[in-house]
N, C-alpha and C. Protein backbone atom coordinates (compact mmCIF):
# COMPACT_ATOMS: atom_id res chain seq x y z
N UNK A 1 5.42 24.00 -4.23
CA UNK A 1 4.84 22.84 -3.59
C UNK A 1 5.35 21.59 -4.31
N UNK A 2 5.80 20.58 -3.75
CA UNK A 2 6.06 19.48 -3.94
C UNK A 2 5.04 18.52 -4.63
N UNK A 3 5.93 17.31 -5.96
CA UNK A 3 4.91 16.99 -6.08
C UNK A 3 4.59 15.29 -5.01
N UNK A 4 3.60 14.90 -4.90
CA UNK A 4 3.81 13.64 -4.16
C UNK A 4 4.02 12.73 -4.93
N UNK A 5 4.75 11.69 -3.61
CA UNK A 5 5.16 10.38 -4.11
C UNK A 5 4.90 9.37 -3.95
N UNK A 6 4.92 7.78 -4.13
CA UNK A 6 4.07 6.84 -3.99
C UNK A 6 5.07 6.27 -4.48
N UNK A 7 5.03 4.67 -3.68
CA UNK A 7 5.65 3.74 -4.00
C UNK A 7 5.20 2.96 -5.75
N UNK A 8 6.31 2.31 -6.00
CA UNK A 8 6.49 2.24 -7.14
C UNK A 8 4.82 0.79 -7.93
N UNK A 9 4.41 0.23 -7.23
CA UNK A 9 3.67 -0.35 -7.14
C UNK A 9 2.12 0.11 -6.96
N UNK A 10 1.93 1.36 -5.93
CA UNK A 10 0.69 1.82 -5.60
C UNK A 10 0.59 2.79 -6.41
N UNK A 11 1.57 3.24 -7.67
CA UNK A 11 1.47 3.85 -8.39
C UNK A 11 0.73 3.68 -9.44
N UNK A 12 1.61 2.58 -10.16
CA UNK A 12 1.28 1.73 -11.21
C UNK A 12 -0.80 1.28 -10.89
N UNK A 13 -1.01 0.92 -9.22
CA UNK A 13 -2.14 0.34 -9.11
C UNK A 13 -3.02 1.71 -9.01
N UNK A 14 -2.82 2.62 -9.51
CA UNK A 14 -3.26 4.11 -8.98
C UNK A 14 -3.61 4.24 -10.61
N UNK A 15 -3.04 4.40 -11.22
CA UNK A 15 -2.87 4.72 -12.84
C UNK A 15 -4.05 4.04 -13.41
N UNK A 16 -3.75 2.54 -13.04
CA UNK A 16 -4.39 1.36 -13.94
C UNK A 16 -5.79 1.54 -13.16
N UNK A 17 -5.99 1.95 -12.05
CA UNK A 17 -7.92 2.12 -11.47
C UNK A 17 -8.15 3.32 -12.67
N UNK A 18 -7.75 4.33 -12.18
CA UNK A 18 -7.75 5.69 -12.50
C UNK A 18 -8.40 5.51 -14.51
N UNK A 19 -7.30 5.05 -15.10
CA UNK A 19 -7.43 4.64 -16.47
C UNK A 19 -8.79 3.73 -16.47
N UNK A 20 -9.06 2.65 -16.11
CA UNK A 20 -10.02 2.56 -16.23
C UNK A 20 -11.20 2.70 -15.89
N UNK A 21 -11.66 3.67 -14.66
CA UNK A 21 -12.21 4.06 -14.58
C UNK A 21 -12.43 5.53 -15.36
N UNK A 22 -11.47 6.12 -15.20
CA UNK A 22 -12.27 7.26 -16.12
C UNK A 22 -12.66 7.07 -17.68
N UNK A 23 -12.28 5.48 -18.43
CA UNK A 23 -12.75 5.06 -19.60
C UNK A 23 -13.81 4.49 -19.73
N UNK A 24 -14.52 4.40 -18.47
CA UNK A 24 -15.72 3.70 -18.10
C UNK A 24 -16.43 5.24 -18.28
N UNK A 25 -16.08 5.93 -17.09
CA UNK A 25 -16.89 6.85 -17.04
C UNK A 25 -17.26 8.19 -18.47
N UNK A 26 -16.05 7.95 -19.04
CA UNK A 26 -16.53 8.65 -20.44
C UNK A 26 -16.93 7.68 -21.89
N UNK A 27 -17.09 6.41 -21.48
CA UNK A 27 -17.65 5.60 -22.56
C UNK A 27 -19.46 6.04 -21.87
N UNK A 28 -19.31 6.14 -21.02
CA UNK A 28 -21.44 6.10 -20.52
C UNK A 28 -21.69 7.66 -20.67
N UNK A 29 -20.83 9.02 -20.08
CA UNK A 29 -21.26 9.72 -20.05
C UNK A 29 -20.83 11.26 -21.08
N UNK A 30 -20.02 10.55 -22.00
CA UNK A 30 -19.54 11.54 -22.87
C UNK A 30 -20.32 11.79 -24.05
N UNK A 31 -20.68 12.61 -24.78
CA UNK A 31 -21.46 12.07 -26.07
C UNK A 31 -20.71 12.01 -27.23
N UNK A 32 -21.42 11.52 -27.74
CA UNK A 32 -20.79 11.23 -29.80
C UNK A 32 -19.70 11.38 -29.93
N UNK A 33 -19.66 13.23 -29.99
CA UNK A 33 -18.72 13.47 -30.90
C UNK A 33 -17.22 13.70 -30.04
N UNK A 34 -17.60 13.45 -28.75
CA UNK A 34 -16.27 13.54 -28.08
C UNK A 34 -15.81 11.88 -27.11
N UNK A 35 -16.74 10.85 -27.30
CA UNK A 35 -16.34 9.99 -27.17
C UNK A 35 -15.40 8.98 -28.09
N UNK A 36 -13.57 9.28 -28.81
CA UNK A 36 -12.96 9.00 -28.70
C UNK A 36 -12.16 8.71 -28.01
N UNK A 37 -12.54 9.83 -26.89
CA UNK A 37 -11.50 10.08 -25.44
C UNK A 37 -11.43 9.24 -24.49
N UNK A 38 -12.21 8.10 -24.63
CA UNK A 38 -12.75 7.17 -23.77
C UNK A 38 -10.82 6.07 -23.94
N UNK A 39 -10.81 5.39 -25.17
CA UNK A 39 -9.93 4.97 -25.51
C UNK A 39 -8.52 5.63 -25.41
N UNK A 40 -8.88 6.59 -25.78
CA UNK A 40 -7.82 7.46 -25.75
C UNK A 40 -7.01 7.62 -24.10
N UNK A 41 -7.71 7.71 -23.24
CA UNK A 41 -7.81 7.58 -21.75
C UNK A 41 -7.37 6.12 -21.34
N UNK A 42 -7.65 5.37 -21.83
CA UNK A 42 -6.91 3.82 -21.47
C UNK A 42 -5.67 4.18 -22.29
N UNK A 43 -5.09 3.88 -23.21
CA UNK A 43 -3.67 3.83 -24.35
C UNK A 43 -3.29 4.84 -23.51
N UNK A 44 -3.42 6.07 -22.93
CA UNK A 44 -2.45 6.99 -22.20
C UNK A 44 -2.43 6.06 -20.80
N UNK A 45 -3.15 5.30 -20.21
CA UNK A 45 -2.52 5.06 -18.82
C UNK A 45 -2.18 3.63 -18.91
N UNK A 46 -2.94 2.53 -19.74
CA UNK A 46 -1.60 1.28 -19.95
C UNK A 46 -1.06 0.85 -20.74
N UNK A 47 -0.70 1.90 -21.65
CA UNK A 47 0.21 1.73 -22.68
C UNK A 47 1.28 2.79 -22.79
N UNK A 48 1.32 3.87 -21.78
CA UNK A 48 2.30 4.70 -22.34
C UNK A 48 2.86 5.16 -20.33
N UNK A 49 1.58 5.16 -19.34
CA UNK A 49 2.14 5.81 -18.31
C UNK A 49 2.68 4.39 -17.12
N UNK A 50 2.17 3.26 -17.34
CA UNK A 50 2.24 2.10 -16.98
C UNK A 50 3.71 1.89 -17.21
N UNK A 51 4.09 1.85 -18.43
CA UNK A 51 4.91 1.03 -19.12
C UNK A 51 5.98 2.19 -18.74
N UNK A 52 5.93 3.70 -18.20
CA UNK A 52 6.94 4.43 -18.11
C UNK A 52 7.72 4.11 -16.67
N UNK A 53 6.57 4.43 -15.85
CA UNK A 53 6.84 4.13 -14.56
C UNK A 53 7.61 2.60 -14.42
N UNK A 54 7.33 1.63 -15.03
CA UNK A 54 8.21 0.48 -14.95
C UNK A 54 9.57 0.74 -15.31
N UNK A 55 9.98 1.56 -16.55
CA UNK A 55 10.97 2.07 -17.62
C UNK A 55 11.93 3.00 -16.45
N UNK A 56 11.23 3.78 -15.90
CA UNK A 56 11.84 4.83 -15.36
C UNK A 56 11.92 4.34 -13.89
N UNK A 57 11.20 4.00 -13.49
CA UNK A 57 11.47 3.33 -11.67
C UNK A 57 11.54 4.87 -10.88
N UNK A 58 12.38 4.67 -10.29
CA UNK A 58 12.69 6.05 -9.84
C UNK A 58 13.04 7.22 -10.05
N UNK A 59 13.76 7.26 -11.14
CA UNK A 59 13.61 8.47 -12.15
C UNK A 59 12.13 8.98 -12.90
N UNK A 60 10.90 8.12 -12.36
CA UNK A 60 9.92 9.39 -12.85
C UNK A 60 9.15 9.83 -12.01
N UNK A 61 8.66 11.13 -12.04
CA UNK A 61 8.71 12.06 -10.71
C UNK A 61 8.06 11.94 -9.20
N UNK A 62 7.04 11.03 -9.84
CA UNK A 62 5.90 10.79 -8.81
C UNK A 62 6.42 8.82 -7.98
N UNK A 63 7.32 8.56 -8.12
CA UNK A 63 7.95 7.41 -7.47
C UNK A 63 9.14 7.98 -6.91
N UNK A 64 8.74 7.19 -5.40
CA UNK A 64 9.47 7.46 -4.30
C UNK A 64 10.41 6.67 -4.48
N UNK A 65 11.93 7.01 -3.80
CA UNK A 65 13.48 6.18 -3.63
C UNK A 65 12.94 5.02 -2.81
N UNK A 66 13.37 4.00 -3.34
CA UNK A 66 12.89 3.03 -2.54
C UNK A 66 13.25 2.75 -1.04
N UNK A 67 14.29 3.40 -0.93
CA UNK A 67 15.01 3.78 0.31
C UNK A 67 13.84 3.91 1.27
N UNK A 68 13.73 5.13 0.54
CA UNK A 68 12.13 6.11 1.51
C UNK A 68 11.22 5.58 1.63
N UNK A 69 10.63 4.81 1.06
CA UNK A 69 9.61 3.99 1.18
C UNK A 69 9.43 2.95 1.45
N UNK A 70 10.93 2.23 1.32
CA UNK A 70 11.19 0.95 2.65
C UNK A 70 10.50 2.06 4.64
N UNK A 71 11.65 2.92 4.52
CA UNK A 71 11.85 3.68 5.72
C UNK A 71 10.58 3.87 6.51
N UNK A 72 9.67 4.49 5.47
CA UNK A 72 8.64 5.33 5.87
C UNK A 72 7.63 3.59 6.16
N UNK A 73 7.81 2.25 5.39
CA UNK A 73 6.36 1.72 5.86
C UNK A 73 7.39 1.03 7.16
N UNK A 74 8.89 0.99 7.30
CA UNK A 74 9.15 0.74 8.79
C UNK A 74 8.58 1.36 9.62
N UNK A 75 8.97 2.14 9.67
CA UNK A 75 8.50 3.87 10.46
C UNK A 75 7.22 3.30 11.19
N UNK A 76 6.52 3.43 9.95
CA UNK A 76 5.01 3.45 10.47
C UNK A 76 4.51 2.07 10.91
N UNK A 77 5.14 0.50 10.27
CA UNK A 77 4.89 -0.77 11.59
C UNK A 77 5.13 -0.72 12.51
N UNK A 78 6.24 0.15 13.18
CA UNK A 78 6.82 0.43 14.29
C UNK A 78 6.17 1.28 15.08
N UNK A 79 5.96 2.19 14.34
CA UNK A 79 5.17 3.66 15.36
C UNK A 79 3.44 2.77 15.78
N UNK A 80 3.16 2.09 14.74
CA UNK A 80 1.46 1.56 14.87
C UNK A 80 1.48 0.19 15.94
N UNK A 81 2.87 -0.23 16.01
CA UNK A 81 2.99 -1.05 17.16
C UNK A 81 3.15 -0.88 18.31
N UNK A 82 3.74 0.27 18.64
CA UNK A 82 4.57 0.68 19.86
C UNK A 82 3.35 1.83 20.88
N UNK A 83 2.45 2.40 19.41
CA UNK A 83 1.63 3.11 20.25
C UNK A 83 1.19 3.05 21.12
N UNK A 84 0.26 1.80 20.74
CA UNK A 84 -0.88 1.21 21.98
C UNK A 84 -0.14 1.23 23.26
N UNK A 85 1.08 -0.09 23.25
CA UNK A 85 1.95 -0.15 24.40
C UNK A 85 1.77 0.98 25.47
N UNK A 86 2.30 1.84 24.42
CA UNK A 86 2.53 2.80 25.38
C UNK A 86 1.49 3.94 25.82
N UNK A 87 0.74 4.15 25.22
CA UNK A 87 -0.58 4.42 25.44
C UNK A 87 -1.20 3.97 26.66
N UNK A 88 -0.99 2.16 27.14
CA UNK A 88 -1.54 1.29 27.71
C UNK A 88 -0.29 1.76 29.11
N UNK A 89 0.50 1.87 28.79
CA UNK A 89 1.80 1.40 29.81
C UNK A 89 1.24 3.49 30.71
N UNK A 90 0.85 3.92 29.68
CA UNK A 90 0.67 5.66 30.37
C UNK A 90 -0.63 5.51 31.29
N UNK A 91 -1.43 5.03 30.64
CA UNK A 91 -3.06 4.83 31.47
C UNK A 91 -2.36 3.85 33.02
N UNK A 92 -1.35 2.80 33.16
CA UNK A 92 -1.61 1.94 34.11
C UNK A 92 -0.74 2.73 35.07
N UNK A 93 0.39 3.42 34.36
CA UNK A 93 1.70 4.65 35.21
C UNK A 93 0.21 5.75 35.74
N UNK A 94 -0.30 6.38 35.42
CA UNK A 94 -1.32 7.30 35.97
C UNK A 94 -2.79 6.80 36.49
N UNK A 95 -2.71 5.71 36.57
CA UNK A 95 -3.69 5.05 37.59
C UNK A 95 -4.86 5.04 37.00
N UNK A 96 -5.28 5.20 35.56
CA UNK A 96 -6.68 4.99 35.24
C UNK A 96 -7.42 3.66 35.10
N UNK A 97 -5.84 2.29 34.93
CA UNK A 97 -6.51 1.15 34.76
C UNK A 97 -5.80 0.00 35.87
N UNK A 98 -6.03 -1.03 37.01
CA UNK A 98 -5.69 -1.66 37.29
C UNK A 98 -4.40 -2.95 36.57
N UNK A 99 -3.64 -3.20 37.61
CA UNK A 99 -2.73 -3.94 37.08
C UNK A 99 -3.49 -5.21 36.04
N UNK A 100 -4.68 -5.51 36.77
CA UNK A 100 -5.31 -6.66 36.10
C UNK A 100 -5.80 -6.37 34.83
N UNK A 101 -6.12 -5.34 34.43
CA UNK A 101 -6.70 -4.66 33.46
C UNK A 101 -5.54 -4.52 32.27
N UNK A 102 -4.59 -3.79 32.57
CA UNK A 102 -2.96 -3.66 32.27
C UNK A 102 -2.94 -5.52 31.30
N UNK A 103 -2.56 -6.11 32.29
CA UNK A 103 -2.07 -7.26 31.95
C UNK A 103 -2.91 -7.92 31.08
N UNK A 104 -4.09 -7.50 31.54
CA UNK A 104 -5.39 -8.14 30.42
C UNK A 104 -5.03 -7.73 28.61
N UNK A 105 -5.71 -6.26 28.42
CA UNK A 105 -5.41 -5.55 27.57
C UNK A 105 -3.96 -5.71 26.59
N UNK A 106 -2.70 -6.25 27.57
CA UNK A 106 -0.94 -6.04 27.01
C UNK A 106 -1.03 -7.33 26.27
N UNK A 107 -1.69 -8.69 26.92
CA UNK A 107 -1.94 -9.96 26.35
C UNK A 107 -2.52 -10.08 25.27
N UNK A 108 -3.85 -8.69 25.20
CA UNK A 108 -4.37 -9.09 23.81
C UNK A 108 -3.75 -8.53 22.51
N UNK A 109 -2.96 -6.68 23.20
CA UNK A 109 -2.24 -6.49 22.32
C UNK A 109 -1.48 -7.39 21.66
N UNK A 110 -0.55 -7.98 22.40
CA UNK A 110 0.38 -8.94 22.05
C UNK A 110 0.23 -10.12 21.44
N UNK A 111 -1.14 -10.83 21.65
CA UNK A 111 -1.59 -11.54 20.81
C UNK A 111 -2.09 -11.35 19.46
N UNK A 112 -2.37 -10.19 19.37
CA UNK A 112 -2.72 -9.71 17.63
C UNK A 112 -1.68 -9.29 16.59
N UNK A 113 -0.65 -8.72 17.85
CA UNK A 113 0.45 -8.87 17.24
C UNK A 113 1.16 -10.08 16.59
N UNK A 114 1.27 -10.69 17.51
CA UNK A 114 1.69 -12.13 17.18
C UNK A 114 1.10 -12.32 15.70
N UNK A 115 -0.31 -12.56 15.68
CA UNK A 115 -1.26 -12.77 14.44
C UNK A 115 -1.25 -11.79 13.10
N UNK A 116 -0.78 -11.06 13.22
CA UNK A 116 -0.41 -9.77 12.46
C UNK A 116 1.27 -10.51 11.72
N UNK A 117 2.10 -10.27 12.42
CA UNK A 117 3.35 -11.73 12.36
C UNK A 117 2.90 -12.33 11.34
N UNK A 118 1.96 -13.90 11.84
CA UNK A 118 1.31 -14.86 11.10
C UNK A 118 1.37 -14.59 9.75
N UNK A 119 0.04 -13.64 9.57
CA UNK A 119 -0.32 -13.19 8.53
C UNK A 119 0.89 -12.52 7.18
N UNK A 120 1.63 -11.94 7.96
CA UNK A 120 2.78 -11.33 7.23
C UNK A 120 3.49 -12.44 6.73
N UNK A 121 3.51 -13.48 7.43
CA UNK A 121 4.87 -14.56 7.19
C UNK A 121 4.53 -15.12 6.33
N UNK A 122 2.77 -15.75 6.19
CA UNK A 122 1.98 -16.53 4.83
C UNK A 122 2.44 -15.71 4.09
N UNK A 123 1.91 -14.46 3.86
CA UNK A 123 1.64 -13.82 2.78
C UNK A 123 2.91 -13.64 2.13
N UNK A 124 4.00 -13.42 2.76
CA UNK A 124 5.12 -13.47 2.00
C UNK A 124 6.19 -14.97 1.71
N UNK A 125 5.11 -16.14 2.10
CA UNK A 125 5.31 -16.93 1.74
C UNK A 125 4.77 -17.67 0.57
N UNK A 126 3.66 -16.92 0.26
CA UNK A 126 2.97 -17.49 -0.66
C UNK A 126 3.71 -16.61 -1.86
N UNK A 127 3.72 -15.38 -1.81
CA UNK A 127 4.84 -14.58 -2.56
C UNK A 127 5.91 -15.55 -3.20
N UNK A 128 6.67 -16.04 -2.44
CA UNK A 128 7.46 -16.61 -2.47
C UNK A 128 7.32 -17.82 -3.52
N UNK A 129 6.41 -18.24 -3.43
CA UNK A 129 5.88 -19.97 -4.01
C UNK A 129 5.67 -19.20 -5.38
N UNK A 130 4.36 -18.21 -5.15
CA UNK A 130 4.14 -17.68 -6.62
C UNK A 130 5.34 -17.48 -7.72
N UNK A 131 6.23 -16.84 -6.89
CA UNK A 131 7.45 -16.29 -7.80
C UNK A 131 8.40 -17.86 -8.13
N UNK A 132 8.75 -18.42 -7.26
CA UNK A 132 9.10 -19.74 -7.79
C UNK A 132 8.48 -19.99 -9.11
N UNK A 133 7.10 -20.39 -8.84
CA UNK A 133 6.15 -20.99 -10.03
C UNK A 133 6.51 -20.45 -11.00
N UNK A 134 6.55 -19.09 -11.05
CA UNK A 134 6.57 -18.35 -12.38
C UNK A 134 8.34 -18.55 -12.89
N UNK A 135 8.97 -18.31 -12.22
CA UNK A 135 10.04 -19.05 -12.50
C UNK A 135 10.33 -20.31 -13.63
N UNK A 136 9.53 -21.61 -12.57
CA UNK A 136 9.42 -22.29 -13.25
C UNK A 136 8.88 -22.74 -14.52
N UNK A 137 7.98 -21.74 -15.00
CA UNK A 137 6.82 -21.94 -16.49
C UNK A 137 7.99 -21.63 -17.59
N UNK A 138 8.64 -20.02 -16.98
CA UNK A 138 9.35 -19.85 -17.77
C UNK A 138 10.46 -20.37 -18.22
């Protein structure tokens, strides 16, 4: 069995919950003599598995080729866009919904789409500004 993979980012954000939560959860519920492990449990996930996964990128086991994981979140904007459409375009071809209905429904798809767009374009615009900034401090 394969092991899974995860982009190089939801990794890192996978580790760093994970680490601290389970240092939470054995600082309250471990006792005495085995609560070193608490610490011990953070220094293994952001000091040694954090800092690998950055080190190693794709060479360590559980990070996906970035290739693939460009591919796969195309894949899936595409497949999560196209569904409905056609979903919508099958119901109006087999007569369950009126043309008016059709046209109603395709408008709003298309309008959230649109807004979906929007949203993408800020957000990787603000990306954008951030990384400037930091740029600039340095």
């Amino acid at each position: 069995m394969a092991l899974p993979t995860f982009e190089k980012k939801r990794l890192i954000g996978l580790i760093a919950i994970l680490s601290f939560g389970l240092t939470s959860l054995s600082a309250v519920l471990l006792p005495g003599s085995v609560a070193p492990l608490g610490p011990a449990l953070f220094i293994t996930g952001f000091f040694i598995l954090i800092p690998l996964v950055l080190v190693l990128g794709e060479s360590f086991p559980l990070v996906a080729p970035a290739d693939e994981a460009a591919a796969s979140a195309d894949s899936t904007a595409t497949g999560s866009a196209e569904r409905p459409v056609a979903a919508l375009r099958e119901r109006y071809a087999s007569g369950e919904i009126d043309e008016a209905e059709f046209e109603r429904k395709l408008d709003r798809l298309l309008a959230t789409e649109d807004l979906d767009e929007r949203f993408d374009r800020v957000d990787s615009d603000r990306g954008e500004r951030s990384r400037e900034r930091d740029l600039e401090l340095e």
